[in-house]
C-alpha atoms as a PDB file:
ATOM      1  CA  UNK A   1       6.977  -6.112  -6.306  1.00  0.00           C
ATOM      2  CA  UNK A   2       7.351  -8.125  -3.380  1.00  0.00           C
ATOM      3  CA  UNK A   3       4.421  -9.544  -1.243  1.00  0.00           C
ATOM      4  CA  UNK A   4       3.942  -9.548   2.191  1.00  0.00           C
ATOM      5  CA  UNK A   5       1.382 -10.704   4.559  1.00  0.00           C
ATOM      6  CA  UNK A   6       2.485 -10.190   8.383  1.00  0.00           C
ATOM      7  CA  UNK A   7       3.853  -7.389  10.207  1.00  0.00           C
ATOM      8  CA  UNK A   8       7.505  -8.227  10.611  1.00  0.00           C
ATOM      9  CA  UNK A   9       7.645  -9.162   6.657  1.00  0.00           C
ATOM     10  CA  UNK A  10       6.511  -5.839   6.519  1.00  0.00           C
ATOM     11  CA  UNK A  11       8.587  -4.003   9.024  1.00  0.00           C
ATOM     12  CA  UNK A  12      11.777  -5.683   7.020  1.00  0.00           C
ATOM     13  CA  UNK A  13      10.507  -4.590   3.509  1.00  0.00           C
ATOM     14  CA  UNK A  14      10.090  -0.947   4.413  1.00  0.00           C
ATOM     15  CA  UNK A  15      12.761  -0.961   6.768  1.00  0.00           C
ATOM     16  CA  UNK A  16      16.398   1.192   5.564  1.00  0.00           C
ATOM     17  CA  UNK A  17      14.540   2.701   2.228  1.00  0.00           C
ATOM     18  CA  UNK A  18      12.295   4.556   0.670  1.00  0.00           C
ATOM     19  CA  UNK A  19       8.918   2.319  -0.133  1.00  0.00           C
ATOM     20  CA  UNK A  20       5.712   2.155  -1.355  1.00  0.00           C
ATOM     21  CA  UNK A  21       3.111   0.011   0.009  1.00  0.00           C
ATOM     22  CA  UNK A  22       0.067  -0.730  -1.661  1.00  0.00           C
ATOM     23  CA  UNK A  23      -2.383  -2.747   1.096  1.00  0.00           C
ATOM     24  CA  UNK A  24      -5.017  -4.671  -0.412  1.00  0.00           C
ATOM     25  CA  UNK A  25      -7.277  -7.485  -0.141  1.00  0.00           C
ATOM     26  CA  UNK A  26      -7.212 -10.648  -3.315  1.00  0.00           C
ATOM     27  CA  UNK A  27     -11.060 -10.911  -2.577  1.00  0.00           C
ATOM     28  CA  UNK A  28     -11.513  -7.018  -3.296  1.00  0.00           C
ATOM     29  CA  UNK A  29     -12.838  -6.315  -6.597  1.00  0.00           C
ATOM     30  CA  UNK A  30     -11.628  -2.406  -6.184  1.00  0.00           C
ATOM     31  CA  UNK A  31      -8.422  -4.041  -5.384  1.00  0.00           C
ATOM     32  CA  UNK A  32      -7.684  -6.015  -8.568  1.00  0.00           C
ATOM     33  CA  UNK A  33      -8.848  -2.961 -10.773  1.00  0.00           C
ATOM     34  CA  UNK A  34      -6.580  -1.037  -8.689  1.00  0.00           C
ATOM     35  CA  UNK A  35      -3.551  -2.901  -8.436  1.00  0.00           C
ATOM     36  CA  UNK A  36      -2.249  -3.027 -12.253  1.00  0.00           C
ATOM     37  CA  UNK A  37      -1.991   1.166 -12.164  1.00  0.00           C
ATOM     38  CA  UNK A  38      -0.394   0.997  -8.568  1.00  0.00           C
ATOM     39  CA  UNK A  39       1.903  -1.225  -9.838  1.00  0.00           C
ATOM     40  CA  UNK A  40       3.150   0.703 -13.228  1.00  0.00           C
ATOM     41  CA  UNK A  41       2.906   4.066 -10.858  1.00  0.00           C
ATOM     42  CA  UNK A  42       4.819   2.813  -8.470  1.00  0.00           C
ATOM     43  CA  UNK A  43       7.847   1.409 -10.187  1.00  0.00           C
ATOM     44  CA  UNK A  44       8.055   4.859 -12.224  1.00  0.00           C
ATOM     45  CA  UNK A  45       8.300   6.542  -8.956  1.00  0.00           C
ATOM     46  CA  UNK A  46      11.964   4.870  -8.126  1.00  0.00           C
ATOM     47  CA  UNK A  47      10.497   3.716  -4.623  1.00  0.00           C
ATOM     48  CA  UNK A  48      10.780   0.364  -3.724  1.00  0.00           C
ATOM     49  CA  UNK A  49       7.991  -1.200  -4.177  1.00  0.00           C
ATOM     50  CA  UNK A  50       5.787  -3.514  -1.860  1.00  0.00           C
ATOM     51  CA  UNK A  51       2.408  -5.597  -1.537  1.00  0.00           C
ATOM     52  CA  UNK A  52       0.590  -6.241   1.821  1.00  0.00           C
ATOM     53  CA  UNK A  53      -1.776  -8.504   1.266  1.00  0.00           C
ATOM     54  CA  UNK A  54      -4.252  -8.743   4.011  1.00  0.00           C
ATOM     55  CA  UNK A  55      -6.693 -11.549   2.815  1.00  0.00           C
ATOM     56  CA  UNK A  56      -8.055 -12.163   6.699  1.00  0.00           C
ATOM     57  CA  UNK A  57      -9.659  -9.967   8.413  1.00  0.00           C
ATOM     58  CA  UNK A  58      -8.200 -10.724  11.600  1.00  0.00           C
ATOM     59  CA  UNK A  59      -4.777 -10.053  10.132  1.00  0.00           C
ATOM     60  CA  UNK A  60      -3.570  -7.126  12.972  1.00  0.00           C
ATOM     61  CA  UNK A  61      -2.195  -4.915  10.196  1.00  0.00           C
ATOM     62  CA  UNK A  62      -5.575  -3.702   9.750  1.00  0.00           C
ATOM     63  CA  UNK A  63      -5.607  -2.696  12.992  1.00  0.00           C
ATOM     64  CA  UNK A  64      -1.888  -1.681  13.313  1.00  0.00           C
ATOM     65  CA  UNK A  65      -2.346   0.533  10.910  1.00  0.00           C
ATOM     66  CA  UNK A  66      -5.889   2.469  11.128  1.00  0.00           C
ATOM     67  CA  UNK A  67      -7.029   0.414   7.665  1.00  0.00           C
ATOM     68  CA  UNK A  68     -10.741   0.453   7.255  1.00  0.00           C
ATOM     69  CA  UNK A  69     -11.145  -0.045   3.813  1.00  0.00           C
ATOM     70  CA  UNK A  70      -8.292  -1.339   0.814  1.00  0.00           C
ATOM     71  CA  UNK A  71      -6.804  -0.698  -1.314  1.00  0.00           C
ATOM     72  CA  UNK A  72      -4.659   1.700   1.129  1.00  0.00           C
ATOM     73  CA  UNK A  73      -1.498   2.977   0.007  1.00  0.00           C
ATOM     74  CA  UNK A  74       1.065   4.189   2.623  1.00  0.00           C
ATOM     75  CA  UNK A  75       4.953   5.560   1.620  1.00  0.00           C
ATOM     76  CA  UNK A  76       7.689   4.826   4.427  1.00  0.00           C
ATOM     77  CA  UNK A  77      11.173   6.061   4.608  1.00  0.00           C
ATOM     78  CA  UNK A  78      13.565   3.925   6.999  1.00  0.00           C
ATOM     79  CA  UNK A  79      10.391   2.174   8.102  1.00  0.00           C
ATOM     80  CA  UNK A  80       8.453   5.290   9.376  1.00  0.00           C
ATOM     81  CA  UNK A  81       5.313   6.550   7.378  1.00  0.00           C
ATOM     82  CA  UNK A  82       5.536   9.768   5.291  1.00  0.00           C
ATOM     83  CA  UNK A  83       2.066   9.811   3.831  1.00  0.00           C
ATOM     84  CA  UNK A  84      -0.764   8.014   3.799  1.00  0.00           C
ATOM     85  CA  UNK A  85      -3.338   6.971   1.309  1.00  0.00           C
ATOM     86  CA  UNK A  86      -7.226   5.752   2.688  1.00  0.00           C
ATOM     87  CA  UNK A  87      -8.782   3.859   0.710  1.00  0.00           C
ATOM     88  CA  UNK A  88     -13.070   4.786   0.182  1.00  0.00           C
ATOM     89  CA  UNK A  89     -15.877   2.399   0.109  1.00  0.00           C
ATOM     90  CA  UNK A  90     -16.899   1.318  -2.993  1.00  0.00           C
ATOM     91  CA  UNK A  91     -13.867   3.612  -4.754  1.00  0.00           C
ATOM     92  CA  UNK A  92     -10.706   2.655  -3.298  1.00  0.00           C
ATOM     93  CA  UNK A  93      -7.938   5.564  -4.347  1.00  0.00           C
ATOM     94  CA  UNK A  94      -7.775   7.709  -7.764  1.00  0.00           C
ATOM     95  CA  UNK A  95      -4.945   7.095  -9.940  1.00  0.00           C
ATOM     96  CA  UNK A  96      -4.675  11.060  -9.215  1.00  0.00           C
ATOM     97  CA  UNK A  97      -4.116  10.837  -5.696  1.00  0.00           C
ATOM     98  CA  UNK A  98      -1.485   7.737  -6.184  1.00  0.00           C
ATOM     99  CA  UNK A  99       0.498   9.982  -8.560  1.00  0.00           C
ATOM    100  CA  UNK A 100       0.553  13.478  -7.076  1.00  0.00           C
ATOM    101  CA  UNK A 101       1.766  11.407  -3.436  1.00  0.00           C
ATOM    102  CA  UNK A 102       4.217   9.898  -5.256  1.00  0.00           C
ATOM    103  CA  UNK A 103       5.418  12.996  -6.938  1.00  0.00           C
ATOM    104  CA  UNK A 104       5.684  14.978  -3.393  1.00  0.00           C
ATOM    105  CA  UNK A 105       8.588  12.373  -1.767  1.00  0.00           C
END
C-alpha cells in the first residue's frame, strides 16, 4: 500500500490507473480499526492500492476533497473519482459499503 500525505503525491498515485484510496487520520481510533479490513479488501479488489494520510488538519486535502470526517474512501480511474465513500462520526465506513463499491468498478 503506498502512503501519501500531500496532494501532488496523491495526484501521481492515482494518476494512469485504477486506485483505491483509503483517507485517514493515525490519531483516529475509527481509523486504525478500520484500516486492517480496508487493506485486505482492497488488495482482493485488483485496484491499486493507496493511503492518504492526513494527520493535520490544515492539510488542504481535507478541503480539496469535501472530507469532513475519516476514514473516507474514494476510487479514481486515470486520476478522476468514480465513487466516493464518507466517512460518519463516531462510525467511519462498514466493511459492507467498502466491499459492494469495490465490487461495482
Amino acid at each position: 500500500m503506498k502512503r501519501v500525505e500531500q496532494q501532488k503525491e496523491l495526484d501521481a498515485a492515482v494518476a494512469g490507473k485504477k486506485s483505491v484510496v483509503l483517507f485517514h487520520a493515525t490519531w483516529c481510533p475509527v481509523c486504525r480499526n478500520y484500516r486492517p479490513f480496508f487493506e485486505q479488501a482492497a488488495k482482493k479488489s485488483g485496484l491499486d492500492v493507496v493511503e492518504a494520510v492526513i494527520d493535520d488538519e490544515e492539510n488542504p486535502i481535507w478541503d480539496d476533497h469535501k472530507i469532513e470526517y475519516v476514514p473516507t474512501v474514494f476510487i479514481y480511474e486515470n486520476g478522476k473519482i468514480l465513487k466516493r465513500l464518507y466517512g460518519r462520526p463516531g462510525v467511519g465506513l462498514t466493511q459492507d459499503e467498502l466491499t459492494s463499491a469495490l465490487k461495482a468498478v
